[in-house]
Protein backbone atom coordinates (compact mmCIF):
# COMPACT_ATOMS: atom_id res chain seq x y z
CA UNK A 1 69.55 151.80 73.32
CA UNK A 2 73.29 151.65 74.00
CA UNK A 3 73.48 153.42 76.99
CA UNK A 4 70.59 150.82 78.19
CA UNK A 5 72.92 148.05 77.55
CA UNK A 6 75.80 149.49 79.46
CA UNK A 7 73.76 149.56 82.46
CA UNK A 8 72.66 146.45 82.39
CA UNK A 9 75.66 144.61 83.93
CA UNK A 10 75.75 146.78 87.08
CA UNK A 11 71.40 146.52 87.14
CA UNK A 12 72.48 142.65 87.36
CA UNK A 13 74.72 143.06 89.51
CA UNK A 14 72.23 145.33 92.30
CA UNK A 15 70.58 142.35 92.22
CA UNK A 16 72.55 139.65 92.94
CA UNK A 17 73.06 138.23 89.73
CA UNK A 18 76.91 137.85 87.91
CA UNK A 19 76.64 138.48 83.85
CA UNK A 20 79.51 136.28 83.70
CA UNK A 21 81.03 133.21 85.84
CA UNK A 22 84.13 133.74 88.08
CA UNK A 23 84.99 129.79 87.35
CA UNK A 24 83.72 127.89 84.76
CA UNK A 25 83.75 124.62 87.36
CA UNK A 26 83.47 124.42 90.91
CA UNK A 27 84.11 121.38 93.09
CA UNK A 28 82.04 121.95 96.73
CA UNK A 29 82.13 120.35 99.99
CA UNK A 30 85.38 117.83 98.84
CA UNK A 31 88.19 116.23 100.97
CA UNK A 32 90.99 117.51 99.41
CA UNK A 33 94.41 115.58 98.90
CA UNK A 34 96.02 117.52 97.36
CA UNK A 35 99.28 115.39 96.13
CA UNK A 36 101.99 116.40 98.48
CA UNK A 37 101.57 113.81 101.24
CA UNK A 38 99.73 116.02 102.89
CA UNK A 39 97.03 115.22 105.28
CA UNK A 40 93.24 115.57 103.89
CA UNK A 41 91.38 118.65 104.30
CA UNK A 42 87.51 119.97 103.87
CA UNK A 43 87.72 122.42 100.68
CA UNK A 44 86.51 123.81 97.57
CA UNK A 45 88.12 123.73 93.76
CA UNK A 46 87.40 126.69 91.29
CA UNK A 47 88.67 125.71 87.52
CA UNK A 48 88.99 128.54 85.15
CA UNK A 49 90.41 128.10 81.31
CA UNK A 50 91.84 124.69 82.12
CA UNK A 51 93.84 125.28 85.27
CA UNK A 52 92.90 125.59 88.92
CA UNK A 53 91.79 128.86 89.88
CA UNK A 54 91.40 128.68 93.43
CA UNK A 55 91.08 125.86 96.07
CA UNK A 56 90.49 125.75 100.14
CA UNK A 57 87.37 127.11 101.74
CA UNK A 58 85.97 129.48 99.07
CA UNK A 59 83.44 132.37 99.30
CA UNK A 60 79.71 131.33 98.72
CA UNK A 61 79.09 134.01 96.52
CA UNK A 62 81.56 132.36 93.69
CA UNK A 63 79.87 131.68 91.03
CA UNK A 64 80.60 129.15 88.05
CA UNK A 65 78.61 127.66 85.24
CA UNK A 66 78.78 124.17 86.55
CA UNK A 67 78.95 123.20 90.37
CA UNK A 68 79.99 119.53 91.10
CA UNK A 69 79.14 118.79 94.76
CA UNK A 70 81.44 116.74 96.12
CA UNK A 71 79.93 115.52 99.44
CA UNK A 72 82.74 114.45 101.11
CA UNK A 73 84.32 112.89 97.96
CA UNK A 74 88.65 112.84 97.75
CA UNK A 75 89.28 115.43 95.31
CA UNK A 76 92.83 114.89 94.35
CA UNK A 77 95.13 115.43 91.30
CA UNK A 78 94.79 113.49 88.35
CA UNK A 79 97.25 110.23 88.00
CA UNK A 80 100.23 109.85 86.50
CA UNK A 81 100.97 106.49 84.84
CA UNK A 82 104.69 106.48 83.81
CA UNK A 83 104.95 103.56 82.21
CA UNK A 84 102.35 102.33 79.79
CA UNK A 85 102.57 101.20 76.15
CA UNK A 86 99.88 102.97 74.00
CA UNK A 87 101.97 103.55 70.72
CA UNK A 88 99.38 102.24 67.61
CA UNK A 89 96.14 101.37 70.21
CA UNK A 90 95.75 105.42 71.08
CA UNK A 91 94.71 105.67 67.02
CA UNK A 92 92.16 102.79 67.70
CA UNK A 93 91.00 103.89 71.21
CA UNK A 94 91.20 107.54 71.29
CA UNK A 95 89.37 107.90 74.28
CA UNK A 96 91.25 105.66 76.51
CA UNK A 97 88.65 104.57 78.42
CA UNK A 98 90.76 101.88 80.46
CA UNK A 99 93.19 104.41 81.98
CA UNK A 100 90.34 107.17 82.92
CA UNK A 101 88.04 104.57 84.68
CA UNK A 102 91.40 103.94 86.87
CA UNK A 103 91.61 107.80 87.67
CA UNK A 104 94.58 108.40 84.79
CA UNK A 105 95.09 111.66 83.25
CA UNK A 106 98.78 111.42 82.07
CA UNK A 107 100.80 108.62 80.11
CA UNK A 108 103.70 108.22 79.43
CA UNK A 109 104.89 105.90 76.76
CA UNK A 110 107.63 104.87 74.78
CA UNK A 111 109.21 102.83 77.84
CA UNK A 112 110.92 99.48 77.32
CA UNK A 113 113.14 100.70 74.60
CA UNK A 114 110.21 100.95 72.46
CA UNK A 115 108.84 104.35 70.76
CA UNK A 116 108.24 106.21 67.88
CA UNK A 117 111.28 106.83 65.88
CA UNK A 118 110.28 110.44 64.94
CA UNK A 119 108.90 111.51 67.83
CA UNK A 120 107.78 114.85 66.03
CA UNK A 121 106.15 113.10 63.89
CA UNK A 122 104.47 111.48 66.19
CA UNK A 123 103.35 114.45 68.49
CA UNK A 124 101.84 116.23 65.42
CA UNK A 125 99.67 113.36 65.20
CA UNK A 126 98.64 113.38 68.52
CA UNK A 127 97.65 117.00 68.55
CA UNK A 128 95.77 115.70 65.23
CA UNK A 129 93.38 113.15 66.99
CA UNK A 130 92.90 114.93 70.49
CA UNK A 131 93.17 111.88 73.17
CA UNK A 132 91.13 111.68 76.50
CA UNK A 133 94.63 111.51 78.50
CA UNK A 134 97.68 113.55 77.59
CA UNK A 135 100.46 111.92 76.33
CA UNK A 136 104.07 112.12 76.73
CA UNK A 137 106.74 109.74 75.39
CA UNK A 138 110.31 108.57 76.05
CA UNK A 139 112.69 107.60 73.01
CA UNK A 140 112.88 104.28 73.21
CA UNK A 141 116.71 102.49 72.25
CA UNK A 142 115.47 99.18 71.01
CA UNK A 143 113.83 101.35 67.64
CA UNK A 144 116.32 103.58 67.43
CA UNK A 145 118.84 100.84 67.45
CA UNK A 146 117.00 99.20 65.16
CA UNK A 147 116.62 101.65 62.64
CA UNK A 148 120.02 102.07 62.77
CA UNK A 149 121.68 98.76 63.11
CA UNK A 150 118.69 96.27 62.69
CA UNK A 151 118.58 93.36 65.03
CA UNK A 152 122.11 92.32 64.75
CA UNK A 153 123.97 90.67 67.94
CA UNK A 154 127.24 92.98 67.63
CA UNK A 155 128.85 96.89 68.82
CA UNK A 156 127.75 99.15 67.19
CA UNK A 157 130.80 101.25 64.88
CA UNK A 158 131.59 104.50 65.95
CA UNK A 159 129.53 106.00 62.91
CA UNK A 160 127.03 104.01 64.09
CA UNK A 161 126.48 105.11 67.86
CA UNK A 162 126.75 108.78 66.76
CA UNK A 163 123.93 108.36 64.20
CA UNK A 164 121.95 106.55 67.30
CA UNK A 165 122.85 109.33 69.22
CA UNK A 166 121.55 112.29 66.67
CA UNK A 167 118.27 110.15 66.69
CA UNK A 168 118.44 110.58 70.63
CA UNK A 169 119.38 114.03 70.39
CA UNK A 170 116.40 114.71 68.20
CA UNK A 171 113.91 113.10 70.12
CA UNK A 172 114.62 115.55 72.94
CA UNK A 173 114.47 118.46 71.05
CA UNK A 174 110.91 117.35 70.00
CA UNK A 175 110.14 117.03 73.72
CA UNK A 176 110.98 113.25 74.64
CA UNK A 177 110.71 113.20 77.93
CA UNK A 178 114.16 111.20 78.38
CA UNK A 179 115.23 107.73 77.50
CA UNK A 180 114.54 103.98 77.49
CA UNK A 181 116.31 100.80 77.36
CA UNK A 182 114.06 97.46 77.06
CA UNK A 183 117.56 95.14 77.66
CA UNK A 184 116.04 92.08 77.53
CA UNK A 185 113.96 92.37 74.11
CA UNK A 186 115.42 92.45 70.75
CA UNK A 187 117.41 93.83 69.99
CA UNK A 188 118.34 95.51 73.08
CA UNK A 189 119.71 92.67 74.60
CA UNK A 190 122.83 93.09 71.95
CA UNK A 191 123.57 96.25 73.86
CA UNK A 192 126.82 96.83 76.34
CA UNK A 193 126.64 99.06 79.29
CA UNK A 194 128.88 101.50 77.14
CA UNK A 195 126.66 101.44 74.01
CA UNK A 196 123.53 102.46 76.53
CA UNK A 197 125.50 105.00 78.37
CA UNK A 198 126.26 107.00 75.54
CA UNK A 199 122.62 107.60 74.21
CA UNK A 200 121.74 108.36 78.03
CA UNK A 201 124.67 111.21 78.48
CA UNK A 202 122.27 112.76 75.28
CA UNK A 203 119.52 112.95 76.98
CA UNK A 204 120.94 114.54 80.15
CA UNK A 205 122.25 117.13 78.33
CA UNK A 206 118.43 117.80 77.89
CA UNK A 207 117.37 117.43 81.13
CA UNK A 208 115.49 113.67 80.77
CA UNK A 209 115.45 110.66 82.80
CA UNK A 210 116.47 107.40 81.98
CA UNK A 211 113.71 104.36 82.63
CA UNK A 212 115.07 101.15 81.92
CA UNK A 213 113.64 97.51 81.22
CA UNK A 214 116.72 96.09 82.98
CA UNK A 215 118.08 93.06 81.57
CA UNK A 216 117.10 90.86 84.27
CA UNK A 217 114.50 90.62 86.81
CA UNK A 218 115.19 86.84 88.04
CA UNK A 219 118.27 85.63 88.81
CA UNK A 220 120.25 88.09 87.65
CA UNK A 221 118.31 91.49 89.00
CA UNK A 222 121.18 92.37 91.44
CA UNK A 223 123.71 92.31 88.44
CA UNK A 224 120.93 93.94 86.61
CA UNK A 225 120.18 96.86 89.10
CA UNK A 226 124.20 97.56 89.51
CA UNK A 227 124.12 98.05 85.47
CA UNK A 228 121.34 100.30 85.99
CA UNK A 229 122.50 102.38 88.59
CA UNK A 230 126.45 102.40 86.71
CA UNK A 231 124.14 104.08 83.43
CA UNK A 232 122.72 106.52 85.41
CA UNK A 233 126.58 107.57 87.04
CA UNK A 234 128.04 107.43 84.10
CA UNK A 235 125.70 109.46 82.49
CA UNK A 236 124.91 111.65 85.12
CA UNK A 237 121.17 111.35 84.48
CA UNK A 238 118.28 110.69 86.86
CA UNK A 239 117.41 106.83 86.29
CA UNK A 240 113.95 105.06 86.98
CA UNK A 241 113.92 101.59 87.03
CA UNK A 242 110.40 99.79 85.57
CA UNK A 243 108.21 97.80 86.91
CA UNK A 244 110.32 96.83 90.02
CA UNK A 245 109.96 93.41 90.65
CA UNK A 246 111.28 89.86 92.03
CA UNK A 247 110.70 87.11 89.45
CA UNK A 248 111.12 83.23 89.90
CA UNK A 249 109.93 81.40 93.07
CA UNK A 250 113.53 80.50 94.04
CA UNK A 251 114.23 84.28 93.83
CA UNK A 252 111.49 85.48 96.45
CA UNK A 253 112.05 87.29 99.72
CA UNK A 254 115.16 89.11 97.97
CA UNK A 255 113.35 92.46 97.73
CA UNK A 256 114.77 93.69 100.74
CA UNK A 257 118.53 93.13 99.05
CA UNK A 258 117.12 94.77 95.74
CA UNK A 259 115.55 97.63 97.69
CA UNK A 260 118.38 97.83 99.95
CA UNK A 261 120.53 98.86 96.07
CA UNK A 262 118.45 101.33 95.41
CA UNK A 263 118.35 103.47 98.56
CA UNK A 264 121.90 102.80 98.83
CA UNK A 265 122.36 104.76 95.57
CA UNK A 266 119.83 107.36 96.79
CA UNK A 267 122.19 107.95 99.48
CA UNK A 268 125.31 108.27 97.26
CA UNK A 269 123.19 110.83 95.37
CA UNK A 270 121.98 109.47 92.29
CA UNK A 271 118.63 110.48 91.47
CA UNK A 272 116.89 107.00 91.14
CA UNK A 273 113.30 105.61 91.73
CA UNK A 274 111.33 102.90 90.59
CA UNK A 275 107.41 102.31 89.55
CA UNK A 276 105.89 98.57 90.12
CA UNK A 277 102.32 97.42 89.25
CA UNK A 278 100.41 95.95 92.35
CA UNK A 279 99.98 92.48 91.02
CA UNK A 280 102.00 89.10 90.86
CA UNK A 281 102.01 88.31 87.56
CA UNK A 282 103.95 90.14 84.78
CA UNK A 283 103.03 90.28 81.32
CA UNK A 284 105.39 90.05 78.09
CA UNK A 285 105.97 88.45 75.00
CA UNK A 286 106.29 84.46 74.66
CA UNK A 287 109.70 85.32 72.74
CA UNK A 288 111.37 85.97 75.96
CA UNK A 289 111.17 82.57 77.14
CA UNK A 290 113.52 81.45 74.10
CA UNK A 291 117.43 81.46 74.89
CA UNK A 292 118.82 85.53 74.21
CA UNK A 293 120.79 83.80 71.60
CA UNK A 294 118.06 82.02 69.37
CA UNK A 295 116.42 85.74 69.00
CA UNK A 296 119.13 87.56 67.35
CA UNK A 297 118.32 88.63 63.89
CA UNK A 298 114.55 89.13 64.49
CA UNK A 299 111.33 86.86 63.45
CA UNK A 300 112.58 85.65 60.12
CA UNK A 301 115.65 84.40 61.65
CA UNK A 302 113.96 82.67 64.48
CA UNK A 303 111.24 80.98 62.39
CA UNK A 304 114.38 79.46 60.44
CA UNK A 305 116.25 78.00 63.87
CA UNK A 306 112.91 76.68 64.68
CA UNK A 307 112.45 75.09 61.48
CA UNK A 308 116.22 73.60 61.46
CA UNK A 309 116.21 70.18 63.88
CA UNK A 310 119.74 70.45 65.17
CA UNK A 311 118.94 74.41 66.40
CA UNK A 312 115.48 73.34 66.95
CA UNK A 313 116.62 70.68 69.90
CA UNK A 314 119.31 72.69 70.96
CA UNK A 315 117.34 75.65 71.91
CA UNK A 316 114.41 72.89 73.67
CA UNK A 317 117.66 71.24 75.30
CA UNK A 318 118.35 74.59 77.08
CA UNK A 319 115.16 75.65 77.48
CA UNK A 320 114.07 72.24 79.57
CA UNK A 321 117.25 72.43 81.32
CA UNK A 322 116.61 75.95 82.74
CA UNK A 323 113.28 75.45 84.09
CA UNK A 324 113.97 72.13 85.73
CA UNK A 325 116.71 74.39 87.62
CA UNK A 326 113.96 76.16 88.34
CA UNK A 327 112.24 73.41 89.89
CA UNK A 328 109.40 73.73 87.56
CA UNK A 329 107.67 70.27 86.18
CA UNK A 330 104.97 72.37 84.06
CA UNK A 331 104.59 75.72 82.40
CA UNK A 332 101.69 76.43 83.95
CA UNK A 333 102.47 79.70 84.99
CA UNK A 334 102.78 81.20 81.61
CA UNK A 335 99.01 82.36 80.23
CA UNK A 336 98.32 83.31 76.73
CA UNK A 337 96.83 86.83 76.54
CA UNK A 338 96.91 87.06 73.19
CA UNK A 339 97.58 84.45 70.47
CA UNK A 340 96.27 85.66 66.54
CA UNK A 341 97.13 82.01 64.53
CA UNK A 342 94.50 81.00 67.22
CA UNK A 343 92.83 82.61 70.01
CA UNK A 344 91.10 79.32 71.31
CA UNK A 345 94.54 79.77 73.44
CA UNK A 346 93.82 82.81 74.88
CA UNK A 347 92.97 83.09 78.22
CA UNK A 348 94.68 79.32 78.64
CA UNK A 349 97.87 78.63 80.14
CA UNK A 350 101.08 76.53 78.31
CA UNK A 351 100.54 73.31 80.45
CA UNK A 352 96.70 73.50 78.89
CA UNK A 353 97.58 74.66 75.62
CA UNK A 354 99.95 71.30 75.40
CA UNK A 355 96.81 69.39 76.10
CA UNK A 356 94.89 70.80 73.58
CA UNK A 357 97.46 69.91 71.12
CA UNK A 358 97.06 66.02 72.10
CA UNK A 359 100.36 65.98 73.54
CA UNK A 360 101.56 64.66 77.02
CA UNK A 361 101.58 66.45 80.04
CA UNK A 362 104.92 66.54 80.89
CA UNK A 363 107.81 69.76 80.74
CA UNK A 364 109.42 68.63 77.04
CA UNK A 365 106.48 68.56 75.17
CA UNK A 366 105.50 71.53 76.62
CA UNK A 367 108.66 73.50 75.61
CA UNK A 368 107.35 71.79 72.29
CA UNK A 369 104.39 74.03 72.28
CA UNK A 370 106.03 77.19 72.88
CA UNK A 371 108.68 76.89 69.97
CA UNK A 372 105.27 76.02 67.72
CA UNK A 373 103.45 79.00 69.13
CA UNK A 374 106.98 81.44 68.61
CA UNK A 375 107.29 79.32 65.02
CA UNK A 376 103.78 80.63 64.29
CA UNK A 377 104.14 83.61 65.00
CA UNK A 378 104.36 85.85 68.61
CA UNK A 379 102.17 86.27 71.70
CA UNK A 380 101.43 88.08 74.37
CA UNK A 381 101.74 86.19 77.79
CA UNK A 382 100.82 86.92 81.32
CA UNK A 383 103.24 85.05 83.62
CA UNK A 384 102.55 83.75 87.24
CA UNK A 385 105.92 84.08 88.90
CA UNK A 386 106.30 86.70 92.01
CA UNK A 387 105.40 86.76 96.04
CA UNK A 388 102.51 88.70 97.48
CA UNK A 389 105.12 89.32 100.22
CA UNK A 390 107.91 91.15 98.10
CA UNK A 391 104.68 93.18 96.17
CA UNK A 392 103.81 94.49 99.43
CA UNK A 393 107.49 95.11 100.44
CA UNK A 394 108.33 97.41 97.48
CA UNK A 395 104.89 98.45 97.66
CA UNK A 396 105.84 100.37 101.00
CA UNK A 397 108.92 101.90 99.51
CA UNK A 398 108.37 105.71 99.14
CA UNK A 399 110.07 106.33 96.34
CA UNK A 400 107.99 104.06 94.25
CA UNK A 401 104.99 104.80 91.70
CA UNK A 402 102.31 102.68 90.29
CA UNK A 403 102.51 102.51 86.93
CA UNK A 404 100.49 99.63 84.72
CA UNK A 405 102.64 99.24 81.90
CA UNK A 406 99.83 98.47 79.92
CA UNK A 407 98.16 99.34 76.31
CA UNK A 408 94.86 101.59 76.26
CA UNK A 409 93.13 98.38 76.39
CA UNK A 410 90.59 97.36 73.46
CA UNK A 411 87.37 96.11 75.41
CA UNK A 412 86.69 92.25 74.85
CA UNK A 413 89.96 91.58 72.89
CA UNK A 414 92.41 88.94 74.29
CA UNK A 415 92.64 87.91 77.87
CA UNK A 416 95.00 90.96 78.64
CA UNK A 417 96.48 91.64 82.22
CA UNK A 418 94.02 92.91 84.41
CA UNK A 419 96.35 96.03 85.71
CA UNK A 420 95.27 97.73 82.20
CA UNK A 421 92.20 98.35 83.80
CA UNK A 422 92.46 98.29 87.47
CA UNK A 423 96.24 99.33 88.52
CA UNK A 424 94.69 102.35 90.49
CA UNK A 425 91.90 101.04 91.60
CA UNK A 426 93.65 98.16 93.18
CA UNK A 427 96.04 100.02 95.01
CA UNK A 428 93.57 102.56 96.32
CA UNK A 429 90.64 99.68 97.32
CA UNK A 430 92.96 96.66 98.44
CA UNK A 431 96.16 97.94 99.55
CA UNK A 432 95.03 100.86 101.03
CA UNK A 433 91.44 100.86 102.13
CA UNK A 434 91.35 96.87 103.04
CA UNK A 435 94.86 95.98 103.94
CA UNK A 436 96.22 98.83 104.61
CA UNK A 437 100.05 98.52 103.50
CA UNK A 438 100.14 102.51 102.67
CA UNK A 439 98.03 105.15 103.90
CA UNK A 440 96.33 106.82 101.38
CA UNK A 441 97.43 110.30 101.21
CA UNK A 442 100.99 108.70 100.61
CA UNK A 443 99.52 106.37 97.48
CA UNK A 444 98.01 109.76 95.76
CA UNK A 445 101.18 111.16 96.38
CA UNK A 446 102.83 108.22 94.83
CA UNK A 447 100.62 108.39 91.57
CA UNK A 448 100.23 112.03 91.36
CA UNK A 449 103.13 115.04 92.42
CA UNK A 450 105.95 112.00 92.41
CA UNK A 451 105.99 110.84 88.80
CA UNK A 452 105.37 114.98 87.93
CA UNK A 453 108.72 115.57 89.47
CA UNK A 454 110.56 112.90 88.17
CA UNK A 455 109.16 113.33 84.92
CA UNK A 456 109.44 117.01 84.71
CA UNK A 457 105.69 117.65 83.96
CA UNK A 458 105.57 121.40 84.84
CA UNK A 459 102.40 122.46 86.69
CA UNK A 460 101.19 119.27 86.60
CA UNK A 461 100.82 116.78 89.92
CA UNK A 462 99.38 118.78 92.44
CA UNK A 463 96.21 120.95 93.52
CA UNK A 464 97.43 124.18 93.38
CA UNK A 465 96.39 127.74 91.66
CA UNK A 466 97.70 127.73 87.85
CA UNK A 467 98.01 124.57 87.83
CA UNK A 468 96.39 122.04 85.21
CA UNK A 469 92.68 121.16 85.93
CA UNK A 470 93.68 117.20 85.77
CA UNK A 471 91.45 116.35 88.46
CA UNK A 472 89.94 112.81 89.86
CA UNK A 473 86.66 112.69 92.31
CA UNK A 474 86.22 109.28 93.85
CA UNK A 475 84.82 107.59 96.84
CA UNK A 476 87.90 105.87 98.68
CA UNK A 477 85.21 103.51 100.19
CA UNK A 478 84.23 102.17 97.04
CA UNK A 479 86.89 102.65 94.75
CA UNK A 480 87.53 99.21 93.47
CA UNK A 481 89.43 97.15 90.89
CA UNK A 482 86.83 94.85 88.84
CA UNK A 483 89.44 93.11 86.58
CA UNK A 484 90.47 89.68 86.95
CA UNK A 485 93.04 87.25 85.50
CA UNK A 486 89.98 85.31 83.94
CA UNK A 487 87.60 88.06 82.96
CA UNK A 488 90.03 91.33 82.66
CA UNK A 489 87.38 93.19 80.37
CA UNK A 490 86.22 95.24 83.17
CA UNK A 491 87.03 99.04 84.18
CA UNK A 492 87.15 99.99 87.51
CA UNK A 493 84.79 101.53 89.93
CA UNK A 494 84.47 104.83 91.96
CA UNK A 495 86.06 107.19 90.22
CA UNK A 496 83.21 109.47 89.95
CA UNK A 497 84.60 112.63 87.95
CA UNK A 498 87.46 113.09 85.88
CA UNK A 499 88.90 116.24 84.42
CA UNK A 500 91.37 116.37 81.87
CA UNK A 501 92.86 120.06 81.02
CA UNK A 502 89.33 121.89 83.17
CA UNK A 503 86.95 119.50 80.78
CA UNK A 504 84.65 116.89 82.65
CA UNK A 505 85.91 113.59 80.81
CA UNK A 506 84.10 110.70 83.60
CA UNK A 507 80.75 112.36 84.63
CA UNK A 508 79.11 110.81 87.01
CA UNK A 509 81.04 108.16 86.45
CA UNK A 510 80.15 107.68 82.69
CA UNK A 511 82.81 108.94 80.45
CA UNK A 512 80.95 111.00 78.17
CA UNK A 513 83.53 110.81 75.24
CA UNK A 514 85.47 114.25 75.74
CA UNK A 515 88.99 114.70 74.01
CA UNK A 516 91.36 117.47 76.01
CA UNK A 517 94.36 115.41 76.51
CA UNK A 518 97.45 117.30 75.53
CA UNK A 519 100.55 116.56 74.43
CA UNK A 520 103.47 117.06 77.63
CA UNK A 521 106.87 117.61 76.43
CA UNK A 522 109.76 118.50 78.58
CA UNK A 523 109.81 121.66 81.15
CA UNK A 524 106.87 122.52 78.95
């Protein structure tokens, strides 16, 4: 009986059949991008044990358990979103549904200054619940200053920055992928180039990057760059500079001056790039339209300067006085996203909101309603305030990635910012496929082997042998963003097949509820 067996595997064999798979997936008959820049080219993809096995124009005798025929499809890496915010909604959401319906395999969080503490912690509890993505986080200053010094407008003591800096120091032995500053939220904004620069010479020594919030994107954002860039000197560290933008109408058309910084620095040597999301509105909390001043000491203390009339006028008085400098008569470009005292004001903007109140339509009263609103408690806004032009500019800049800096979104709650569903998507149907700003072998390159590099993701990025299996199939003449401003609740369309770590996650376009994500730490 045993010797039967034995033979049995070479009886298969004579006739034509394999007792076992060479690949457990195999991608046929795809146009391959493969991440580099590359030009597009007719292939196949063999995934074995989570990582590519082979790719190119493979035998016809491979066998795997599951083909995928491609027919023409862009097989390409998976995307890399390097700036989202998923801290608290990835226990909620788990399978992340918003990011793989855009084609993303990889977040990274913690950006803005904001992050788990204990990032050890943390990544236990990630490998605990098993997301749809993999995850990998920055330390973010704003918590760690605030653990250490609350929300108090002052230096830090000596004692003080070295405890910040153990925190740091910490966080990048668990595998923080570098560091982030969020300069103009609490209590960030209390921070001095020096107090920043020391936390960031910490995470060099490790090897991160530094991703900063700057502390302007207005009027200031030249000032705010040349802080930036004198971090990222000083502490010898690569830098990469969020959501690149140009706020304010009276600010437009000086992309070419804030792009112009950038390469400048490029050229001097310092490692520095940027990520931008490919719409022109930004999204952010209704606190930041209160003078830096009124925030310090955190909610209680601005509910009390609220309720005090004296503080209460002088912060409107400044307030009105800015945004008539603006040349602004109404607030209509500020939307609520997200208001919990009452969410009849979601989806409606300030100007509206002032209206519903019974007040009259005019800029002081509206001020009026966004002290109430902060008095009652935060929101989350969506603000109206950049140039199609300067989006495409910095759009075409080729050291930029798309990144959504969004939340894993929870479907039908709020009137959230449509690039939490359709940042990708967007990109890949309207700026490449209908207007053609990019090409698109240069916007997979952008959202794929780009942020790997900068981010140190090893083996991750690209379409090449022993590398990860993160993998998107889509159709490039379909692939489309479905979220709006007014209806955001809808995930993109034509991403066909997404692997995550070898395992089919979007199946014919239906994601069928598979958790492989992994949790990416540095060089690891």
């Amino acid at each position: 009986m045993t010797k039967r067996l034995l033979w049995l595997p070479l009886l298969l064999a004579g006739l034509g059949v394999h007792a076992q798979s060479d690949c457990d997936l195999l991608i046929r008959h795809a146009k391959i991008i493969d991440g580099t820049g590359n030009s597009w080219y007719y292939g196949d993809v063999a995934v074995k044990d989570g990582r590519i096995l082979q790719t190119g124009r493979l035998p016809a005798t491979l066998k795997a358990s599951r083909t995928i025929e491609a027919g023409g499809l862009v097989v390409a890496p998976g995307f890399i979103d390097v700036h989202t915010h998923i801290e608290g909604d990835e226990f909620k959401v788990p399978t992340a549904d918003n990011f793989l319906y855009d084609g993303v395999t990889t977040v990274i969080t913690g950006n803005c200054g904001s992050s788990n503490v204990d990032l050890g912690k943390y990544f236990r509890q990630l490998d605990s619940l098993k997301t749809s993505v993999n995850v990998g986080s920055l330390i973010g200053h704003n918590d760690v200053r605030r653990a250490v010094m609350g929300s108090t407008d002052r230096a830090p003591s000596p004692d003080e920055q070295q405890r910040m800096e153990a925190i740091v120091d910490k966080a990048m032995q668990d595998g923080a992928v570098g560091f982030s500053t969020g300069l103009i939220y609490l209590p960030g904004l209390y921070a001095r180039t020096p107090e920043v620069v020391g936390m960031a010479k910490v995470a060099a020594l490790h090897g991160g990057v530094y991703a900063t919030h700057m502390r302007n994107e207005g009027d200031a954002v030249e000032a705010a760059i040349e802080e930036a860039l004198t971090i990222g000197r000083q502490a010898n560290i690569p830098v990469e500079i969020s959501h690149f933008k140009i706020g304010g109408k009276q600010n437009w058309g000086r992309s070419n001056v804030t792009l112009g910084m950038v390469e400048k620095a490029r050229q001097e040597g310092l490692e520095v790039t940027i990520d931008q999301y490919p719409y022109t509105a930004s999204s952010t909390s209704l606190r930041t339209m209160l003078p830096d001043w009124a925030l310090s000491g955190g909610a209680d203390s601005i509910q009390y300067r609220l309720k005090d009339p004296a503080t209460r006028k002088r912060i409107a008085g400044e307030m009105t006085a800015m945004y008539k400098k603006r040349g602004l008569k109404h607030l209509d470009y500020a939307v609520v996203a997200y208001f919990k005292p009452d969410t009849t004001f979601n989806g409606k903007n300030i100007a509206e909101v002032n209206k519903m109140r019974g007040r009259k339509s005019n800029l002081k009263e509206e001020v009026q309603t966004v002290l109430d609103m902060a008095e009652m408690g935060n929101a989350s806004m969506v603000f109206h305030g950049m140039s199609e032009k300067d989006v495409k500019y910095i759009m075409q800049y080729p050291f930029n990635m798309f990144a959504s800096d969004a939340s894993i979104r929870e479907f039908n709650v709020g009137v959230p910012h449509p690039r939490g569903y359709g940042t990708n998507a967007r990109v890949l149907g309207k700026y490449v496929r209908e207007e053609k700003v990019i090409g698109l072998e240069e916007a997979i390159r952008r959202m794929t082997s780009l942020p790997a590099q900068k981010f140190r993701l090893k083996n991750r990025g690209l379409l090449l042998p022993g590398y990860a299996a993160d993998i998107v199939i889509f159709n490039p003449d379909t692939v489309k963003d479905l979220s709006t401003f007014s209806a955001p609740h809808q995930y993109s369309t034509g991403f066909q097949y997404v692997l995550v770590n070898g395992q089919v996650t979007v199946d014919n376009g239906k994601h069928n509820g598979t958790r492989s994500g992994a949790v990416l730490k540095l060089n690891q």
